[in-house]
C-alpha atoms as a PDB file:
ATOM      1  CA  UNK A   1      19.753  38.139  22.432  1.00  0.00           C
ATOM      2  CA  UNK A   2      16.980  35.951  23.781  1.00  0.00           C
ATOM      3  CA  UNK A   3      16.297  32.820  21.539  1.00  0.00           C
ATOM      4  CA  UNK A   4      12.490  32.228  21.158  1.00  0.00           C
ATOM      5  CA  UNK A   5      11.710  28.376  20.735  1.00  0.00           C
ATOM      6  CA  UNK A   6       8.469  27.318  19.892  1.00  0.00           C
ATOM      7  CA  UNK A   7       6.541  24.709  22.505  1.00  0.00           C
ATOM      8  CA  UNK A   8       4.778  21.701  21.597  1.00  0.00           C
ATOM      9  CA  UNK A   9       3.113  21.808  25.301  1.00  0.00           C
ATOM     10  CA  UNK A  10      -0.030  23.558  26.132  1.00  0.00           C
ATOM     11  CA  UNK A  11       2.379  25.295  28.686  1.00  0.00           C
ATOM     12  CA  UNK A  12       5.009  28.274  28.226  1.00  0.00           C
ATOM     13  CA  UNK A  13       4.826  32.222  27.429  1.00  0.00           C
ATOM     14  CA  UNK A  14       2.788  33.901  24.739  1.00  0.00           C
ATOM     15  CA  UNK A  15       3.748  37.159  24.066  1.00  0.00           C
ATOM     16  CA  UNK A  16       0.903  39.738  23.589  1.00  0.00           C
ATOM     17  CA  UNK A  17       0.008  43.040  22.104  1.00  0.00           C
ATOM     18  CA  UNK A  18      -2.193  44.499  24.781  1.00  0.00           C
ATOM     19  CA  UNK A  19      -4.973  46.704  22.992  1.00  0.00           C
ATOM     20  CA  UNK A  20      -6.089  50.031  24.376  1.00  0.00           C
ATOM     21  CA  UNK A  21      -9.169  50.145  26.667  1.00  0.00           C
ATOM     22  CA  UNK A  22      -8.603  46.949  29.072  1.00  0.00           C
ATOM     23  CA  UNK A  23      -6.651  45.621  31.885  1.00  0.00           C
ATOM     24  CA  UNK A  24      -3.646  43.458  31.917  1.00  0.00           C
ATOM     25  CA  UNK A  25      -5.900  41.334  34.204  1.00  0.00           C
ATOM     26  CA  UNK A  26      -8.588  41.247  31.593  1.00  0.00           C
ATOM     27  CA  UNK A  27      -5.515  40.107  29.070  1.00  0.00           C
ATOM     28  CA  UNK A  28      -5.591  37.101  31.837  1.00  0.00           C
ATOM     29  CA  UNK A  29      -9.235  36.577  31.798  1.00  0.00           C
ATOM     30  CA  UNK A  30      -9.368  36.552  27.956  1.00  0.00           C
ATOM     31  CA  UNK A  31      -6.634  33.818  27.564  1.00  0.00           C
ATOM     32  CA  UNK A  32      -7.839  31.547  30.622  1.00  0.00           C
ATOM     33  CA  UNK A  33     -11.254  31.506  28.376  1.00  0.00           C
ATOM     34  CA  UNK A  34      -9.156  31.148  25.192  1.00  0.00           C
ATOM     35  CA  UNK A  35      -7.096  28.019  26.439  1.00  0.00           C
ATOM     36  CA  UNK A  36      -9.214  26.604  29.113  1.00  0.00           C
ATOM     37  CA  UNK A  37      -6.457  27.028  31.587  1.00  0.00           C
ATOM     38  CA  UNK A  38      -6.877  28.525  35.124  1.00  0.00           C
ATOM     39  CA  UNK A  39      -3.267  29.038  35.867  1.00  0.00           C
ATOM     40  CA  UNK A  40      -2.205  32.047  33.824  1.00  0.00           C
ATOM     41  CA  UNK A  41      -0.106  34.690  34.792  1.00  0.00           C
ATOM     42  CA  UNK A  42       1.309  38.368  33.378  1.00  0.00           C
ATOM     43  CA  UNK A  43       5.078  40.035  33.434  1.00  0.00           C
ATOM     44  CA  UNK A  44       3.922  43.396  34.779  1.00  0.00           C
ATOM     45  CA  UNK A  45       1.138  45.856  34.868  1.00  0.00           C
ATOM     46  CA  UNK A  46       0.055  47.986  31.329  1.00  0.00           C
ATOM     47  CA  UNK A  47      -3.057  50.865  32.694  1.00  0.00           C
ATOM     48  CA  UNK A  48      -6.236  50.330  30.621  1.00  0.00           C
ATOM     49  CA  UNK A  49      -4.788  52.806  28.431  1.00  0.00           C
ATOM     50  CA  UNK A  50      -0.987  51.977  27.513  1.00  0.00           C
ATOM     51  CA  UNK A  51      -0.816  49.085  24.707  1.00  0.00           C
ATOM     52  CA  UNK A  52       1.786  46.925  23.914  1.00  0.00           C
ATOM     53  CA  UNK A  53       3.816  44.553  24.737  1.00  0.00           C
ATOM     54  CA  UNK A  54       2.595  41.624  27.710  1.00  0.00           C
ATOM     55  CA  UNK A  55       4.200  38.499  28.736  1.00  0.00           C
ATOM     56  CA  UNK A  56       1.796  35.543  29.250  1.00  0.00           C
ATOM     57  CA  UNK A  57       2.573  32.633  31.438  1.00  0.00           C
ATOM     58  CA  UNK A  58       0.347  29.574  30.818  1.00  0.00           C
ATOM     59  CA  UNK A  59       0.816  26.739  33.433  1.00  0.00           C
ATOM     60  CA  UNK A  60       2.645  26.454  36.667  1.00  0.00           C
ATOM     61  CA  UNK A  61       5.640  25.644  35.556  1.00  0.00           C
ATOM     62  CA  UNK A  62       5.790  29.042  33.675  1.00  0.00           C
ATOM     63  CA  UNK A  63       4.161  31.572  36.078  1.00  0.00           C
ATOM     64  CA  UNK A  64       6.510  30.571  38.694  1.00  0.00           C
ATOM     65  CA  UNK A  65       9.171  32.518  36.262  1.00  0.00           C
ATOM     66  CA  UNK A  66       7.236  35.450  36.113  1.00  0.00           C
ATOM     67  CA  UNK A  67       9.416  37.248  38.236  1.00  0.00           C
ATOM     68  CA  UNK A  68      12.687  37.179  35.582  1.00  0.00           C
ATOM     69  CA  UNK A  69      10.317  39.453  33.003  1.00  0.00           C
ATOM     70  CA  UNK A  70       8.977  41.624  35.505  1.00  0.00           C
ATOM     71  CA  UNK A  71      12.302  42.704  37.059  1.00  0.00           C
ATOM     72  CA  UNK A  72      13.517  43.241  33.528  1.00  0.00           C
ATOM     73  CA  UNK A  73      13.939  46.717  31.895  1.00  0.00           C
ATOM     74  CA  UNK A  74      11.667  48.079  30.217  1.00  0.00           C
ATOM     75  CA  UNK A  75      11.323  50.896  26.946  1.00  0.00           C
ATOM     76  CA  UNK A  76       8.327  52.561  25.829  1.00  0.00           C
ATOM     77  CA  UNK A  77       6.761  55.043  23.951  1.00  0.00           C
ATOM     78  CA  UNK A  78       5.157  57.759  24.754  1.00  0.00           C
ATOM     79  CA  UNK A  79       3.013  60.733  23.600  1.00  0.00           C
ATOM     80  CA  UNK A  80       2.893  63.743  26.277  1.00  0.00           C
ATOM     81  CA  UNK A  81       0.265  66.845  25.460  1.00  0.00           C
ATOM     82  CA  UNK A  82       1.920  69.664  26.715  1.00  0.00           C
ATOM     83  CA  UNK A  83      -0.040  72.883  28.619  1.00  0.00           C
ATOM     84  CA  UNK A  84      -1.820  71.028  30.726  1.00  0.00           C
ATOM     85  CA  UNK A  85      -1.652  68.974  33.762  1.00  0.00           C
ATOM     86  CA  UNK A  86      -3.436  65.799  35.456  1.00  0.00           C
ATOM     87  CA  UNK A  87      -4.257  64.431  38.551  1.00  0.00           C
ATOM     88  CA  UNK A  88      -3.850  61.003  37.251  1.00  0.00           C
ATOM     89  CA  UNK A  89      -1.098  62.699  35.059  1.00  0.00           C
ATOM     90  CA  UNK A  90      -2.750  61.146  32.192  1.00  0.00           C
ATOM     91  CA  UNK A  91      -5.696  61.943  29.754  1.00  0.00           C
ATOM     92  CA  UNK A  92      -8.374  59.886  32.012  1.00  0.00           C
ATOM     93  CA  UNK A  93      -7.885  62.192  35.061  1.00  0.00           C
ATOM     94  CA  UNK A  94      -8.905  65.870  35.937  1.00  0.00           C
ATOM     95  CA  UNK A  95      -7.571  67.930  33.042  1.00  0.00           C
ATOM     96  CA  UNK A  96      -6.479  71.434  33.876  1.00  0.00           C
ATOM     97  CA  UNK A  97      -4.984  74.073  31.214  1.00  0.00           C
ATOM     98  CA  UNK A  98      -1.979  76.096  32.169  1.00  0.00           C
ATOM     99  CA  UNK A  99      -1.578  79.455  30.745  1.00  0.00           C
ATOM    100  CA  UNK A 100       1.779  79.553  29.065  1.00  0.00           C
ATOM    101  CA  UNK A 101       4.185  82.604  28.315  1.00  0.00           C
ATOM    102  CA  UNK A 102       6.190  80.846  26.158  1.00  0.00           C
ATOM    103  CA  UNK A 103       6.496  77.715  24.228  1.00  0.00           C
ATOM    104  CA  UNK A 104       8.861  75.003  25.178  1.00  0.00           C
ATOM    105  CA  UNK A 105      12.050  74.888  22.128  1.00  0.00           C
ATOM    106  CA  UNK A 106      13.094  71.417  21.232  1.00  0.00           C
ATOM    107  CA  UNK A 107      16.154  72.619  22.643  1.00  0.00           C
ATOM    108  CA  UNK A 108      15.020  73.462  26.126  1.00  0.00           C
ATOM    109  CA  UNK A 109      13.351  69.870  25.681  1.00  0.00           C
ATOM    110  CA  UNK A 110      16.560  67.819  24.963  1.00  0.00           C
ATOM    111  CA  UNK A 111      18.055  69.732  28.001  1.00  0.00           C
ATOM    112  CA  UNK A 112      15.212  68.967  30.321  1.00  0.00           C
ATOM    113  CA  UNK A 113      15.255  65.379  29.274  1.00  0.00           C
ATOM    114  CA  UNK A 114      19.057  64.960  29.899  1.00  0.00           C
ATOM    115  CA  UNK A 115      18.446  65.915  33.298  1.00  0.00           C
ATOM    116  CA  UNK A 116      16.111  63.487  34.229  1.00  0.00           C
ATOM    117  CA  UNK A 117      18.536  60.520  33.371  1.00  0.00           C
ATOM    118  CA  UNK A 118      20.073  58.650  36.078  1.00  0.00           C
ATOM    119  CA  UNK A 119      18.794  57.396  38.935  1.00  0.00           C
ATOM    120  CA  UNK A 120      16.072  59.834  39.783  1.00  0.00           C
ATOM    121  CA  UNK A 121      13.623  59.764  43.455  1.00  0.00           C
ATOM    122  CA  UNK A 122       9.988  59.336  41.745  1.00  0.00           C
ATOM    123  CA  UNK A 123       6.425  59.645  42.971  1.00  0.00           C
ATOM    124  CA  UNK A 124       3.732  57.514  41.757  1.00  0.00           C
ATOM    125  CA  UNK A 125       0.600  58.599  40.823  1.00  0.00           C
ATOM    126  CA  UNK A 126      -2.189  58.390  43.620  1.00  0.00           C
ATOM    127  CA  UNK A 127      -4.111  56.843  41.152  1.00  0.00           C
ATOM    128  CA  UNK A 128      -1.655  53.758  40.696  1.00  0.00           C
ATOM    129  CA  UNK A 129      -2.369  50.494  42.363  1.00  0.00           C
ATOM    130  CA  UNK A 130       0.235  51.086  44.836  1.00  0.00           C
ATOM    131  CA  UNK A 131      -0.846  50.100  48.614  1.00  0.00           C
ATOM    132  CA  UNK A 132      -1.287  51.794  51.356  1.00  0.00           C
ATOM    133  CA  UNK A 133      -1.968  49.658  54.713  1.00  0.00           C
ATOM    134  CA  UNK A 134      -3.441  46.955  52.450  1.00  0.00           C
ATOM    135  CA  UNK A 135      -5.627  49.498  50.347  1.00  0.00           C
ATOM    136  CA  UNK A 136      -4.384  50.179  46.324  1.00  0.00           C
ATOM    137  CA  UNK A 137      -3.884  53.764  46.191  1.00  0.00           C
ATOM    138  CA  UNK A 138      -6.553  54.705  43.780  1.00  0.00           C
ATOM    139  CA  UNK A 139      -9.139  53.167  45.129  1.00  0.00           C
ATOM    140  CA  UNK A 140      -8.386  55.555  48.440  1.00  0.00           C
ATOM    141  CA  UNK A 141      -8.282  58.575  45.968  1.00  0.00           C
ATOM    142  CA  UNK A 142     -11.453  57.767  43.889  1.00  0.00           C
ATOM    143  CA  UNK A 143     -13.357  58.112  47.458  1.00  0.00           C
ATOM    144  CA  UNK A 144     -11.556  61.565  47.795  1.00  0.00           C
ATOM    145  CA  UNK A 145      -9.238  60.280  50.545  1.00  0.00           C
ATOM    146  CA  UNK A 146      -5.422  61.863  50.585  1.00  0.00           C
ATOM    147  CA  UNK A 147      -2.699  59.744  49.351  1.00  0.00           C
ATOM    148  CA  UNK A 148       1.140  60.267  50.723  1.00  0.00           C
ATOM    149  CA  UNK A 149       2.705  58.094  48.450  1.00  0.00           C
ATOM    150  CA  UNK A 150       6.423  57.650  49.224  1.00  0.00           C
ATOM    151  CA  UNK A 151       9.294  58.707  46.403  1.00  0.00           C
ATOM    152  CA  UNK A 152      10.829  55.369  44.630  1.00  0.00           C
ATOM    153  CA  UNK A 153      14.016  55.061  43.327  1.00  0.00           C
ATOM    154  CA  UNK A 154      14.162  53.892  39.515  1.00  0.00           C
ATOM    155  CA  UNK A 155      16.477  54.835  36.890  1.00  0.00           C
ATOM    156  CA  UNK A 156      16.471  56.534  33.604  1.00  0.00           C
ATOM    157  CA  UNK A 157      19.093  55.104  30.707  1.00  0.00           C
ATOM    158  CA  UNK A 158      17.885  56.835  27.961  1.00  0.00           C
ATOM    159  CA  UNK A 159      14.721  59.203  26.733  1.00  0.00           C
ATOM    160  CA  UNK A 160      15.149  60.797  22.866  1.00  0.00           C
ATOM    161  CA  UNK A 161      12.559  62.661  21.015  1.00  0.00           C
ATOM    162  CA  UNK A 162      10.942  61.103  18.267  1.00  0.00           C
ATOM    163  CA  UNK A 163       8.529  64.082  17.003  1.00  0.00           C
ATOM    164  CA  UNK A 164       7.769  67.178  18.837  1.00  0.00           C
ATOM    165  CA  UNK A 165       4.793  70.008  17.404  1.00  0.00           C
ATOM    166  CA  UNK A 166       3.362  71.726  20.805  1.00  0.00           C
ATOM    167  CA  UNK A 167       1.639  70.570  22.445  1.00  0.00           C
ATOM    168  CA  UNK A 168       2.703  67.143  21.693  1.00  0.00           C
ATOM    169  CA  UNK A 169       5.832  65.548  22.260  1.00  0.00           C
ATOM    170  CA  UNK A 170       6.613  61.783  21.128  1.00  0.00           C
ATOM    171  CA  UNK A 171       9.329  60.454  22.943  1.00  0.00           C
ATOM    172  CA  UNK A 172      11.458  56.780  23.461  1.00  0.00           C
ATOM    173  CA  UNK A 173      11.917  55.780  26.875  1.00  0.00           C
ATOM    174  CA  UNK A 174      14.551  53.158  27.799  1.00  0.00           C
ATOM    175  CA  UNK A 175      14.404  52.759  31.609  1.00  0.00           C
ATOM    176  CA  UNK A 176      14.064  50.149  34.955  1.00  0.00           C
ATOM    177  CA  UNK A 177      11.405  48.297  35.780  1.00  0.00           C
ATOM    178  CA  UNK A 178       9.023  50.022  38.531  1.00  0.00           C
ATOM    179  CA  UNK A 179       8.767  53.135  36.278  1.00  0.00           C
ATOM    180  CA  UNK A 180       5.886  55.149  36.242  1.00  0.00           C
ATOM    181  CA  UNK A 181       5.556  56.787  32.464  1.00  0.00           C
ATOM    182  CA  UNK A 182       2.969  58.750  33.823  1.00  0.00           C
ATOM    183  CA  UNK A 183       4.818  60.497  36.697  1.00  0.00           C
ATOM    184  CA  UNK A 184       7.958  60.953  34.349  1.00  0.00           C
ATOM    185  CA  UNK A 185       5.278  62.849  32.237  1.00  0.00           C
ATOM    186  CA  UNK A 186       4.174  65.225  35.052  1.00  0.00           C
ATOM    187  CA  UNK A 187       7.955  65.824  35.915  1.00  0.00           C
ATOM    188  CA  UNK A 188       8.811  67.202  32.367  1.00  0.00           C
ATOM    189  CA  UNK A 189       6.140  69.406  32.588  1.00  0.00           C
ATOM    190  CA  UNK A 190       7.121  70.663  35.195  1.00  0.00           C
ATOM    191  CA  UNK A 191      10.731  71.471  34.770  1.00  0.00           C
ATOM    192  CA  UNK A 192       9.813  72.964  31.170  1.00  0.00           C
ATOM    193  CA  UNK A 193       7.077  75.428  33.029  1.00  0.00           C
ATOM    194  CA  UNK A 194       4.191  74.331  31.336  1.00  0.00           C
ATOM    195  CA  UNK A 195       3.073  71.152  32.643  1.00  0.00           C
ATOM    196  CA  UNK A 196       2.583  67.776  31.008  1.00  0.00           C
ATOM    197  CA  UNK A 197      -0.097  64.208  30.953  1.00  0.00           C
ATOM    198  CA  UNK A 198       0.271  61.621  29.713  1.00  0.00           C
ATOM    199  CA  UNK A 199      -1.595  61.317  26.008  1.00  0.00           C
ATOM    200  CA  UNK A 200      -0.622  57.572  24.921  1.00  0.00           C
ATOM    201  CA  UNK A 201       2.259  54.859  25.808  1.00  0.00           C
ATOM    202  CA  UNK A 202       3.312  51.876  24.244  1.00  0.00           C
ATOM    203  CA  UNK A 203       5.499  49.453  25.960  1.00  0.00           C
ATOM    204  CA  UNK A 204       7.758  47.939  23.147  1.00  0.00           C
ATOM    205  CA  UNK A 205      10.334  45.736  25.047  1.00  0.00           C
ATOM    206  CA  UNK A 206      10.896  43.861  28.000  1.00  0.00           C
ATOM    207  CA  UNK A 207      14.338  43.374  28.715  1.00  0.00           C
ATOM    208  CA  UNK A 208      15.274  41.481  25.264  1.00  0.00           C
ATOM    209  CA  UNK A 209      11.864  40.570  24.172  1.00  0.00           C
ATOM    210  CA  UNK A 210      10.534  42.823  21.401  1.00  0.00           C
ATOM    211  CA  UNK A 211       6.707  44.200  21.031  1.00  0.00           C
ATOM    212  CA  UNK A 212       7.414  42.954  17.081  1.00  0.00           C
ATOM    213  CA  UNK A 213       7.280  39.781  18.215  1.00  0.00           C
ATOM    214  CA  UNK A 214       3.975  39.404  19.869  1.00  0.00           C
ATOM    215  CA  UNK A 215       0.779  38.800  18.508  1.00  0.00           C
ATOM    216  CA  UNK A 216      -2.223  40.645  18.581  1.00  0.00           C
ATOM    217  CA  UNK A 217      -4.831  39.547  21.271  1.00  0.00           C
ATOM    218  CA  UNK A 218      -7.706  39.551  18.569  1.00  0.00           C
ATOM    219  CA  UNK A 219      -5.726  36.620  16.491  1.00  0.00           C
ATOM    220  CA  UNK A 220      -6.072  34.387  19.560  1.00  0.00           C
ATOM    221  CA  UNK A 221      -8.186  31.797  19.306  1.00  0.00           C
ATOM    222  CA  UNK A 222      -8.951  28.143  20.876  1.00  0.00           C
ATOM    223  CA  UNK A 223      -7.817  26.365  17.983  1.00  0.00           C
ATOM    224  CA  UNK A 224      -4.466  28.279  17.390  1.00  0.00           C
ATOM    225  CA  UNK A 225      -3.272  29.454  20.886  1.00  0.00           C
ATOM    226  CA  UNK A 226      -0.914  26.779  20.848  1.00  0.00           C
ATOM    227  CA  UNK A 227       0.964  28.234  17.637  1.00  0.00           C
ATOM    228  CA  UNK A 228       2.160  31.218  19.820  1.00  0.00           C
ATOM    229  CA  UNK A 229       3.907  29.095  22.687  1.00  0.00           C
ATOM    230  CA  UNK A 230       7.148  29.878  23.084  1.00  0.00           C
ATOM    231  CA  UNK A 231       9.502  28.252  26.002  1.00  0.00           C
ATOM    232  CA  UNK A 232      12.872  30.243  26.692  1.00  0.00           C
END
């Protein structure tokens, strides 16, 4: 277990329950207005629509250890809607129905999830900010240009089901960092025959650090920032 001390700087990490409907970046933005400090940093990427949990580096000293978090495993969890695919292979892209013969079992579920443990070759999403000769990916595939992302190797430790009623399926996602949710989304679907986006995601840890542990964004404010600083 990671102890969490409390700072009496105005430097260290703040963790942070990222709300629906912005950036990580904007996270950034919010808390450099918040604390009046330019030199703020985040442990890793959450799209506009995951929430949950975001490590905040305020000050030099602490955004130089950025890289510890973000190298750090990750769990998550998500909602897939079944029946339907994505070309962002979540609910903001290109929806298309599929015309199903049968519905998926939990059964045939489990068994699809237990094969996609391990190390597994994945493809991001062309609309990821992946770059291709200095351009993010989808800002190549908004202008209708064709992305050839290359497969990544990540691994899978552990995926259960925490409520299924088709067409959606709730699952907990233990896995390494680099992970697209999305993609795994668009892979289950797949291999169950009746495609698969991505609905919702919450990221609940980061290595040892716990979602239950970080405060909402809204509670921030420039007279109690400091309460939230922890060093570790």
């Amino acid at each position: 277990m990671v102890e969490i001390k409390n700072s009496n700087k105005t430097t260290g990490f703040i963790l942070v329950n990222k709300p629906v409907g912005i950036t990580s970046h904007d996270v950034v933005d919010k808390l450099r207005s918040i604390t009046g400090i330019k030199k703020i940093g985040h442990s890793g990427t959450l799209d506009p629509l995951a929430e949950g949990l975001l490590i905040l580096a305020i000050g030099r000293e602490f955004t130089k250890k950025l890289a510890f978090f973000q190298r750090k495993d990750k769990e998550y969890i998500a909602l897939l809607r079944l029946g339907a695919v994505s070309d962002s292979f979540d609910k903001e892209g290109k929806i298309s129905e599929i015309k199903i013969k049968k519905i998926p079992t939990r059964k045939e579920i489990e068994s699809v999830l237990n094969r996609s443990l391990g190390e597994i070759e994945q493809i991001p999403p062309i609309f990821s900010a992946k770059k291709i000769k200095g351009k993010k990916s989808y800002q190549l595939a908004r202008k209708g240009i064709k992305v050839n992302l290359k497969p990544q190797k990540v691994k899978i430790y552990k995926i259960s089901i925490l409520n299924y009623h088709f067409p959606l399926l709730k699952i907990k996602i233990k896995c390494s960092y680099g992970t697209y949710i999305r993609s795994l989304a668009n892979d289950i679907g797949e291999k169950l025959g009746c495609g698969a986006y991505l609905e919702n995601l919450i990221r609940t840890k980061i290595g040892a650090f716990s979602l239950k542990n970080a405060v909402e964004l809204s509670k921030l404010t420039p007279q109690n920032w400091t309460n939230y600083l922890h060093s570790f």
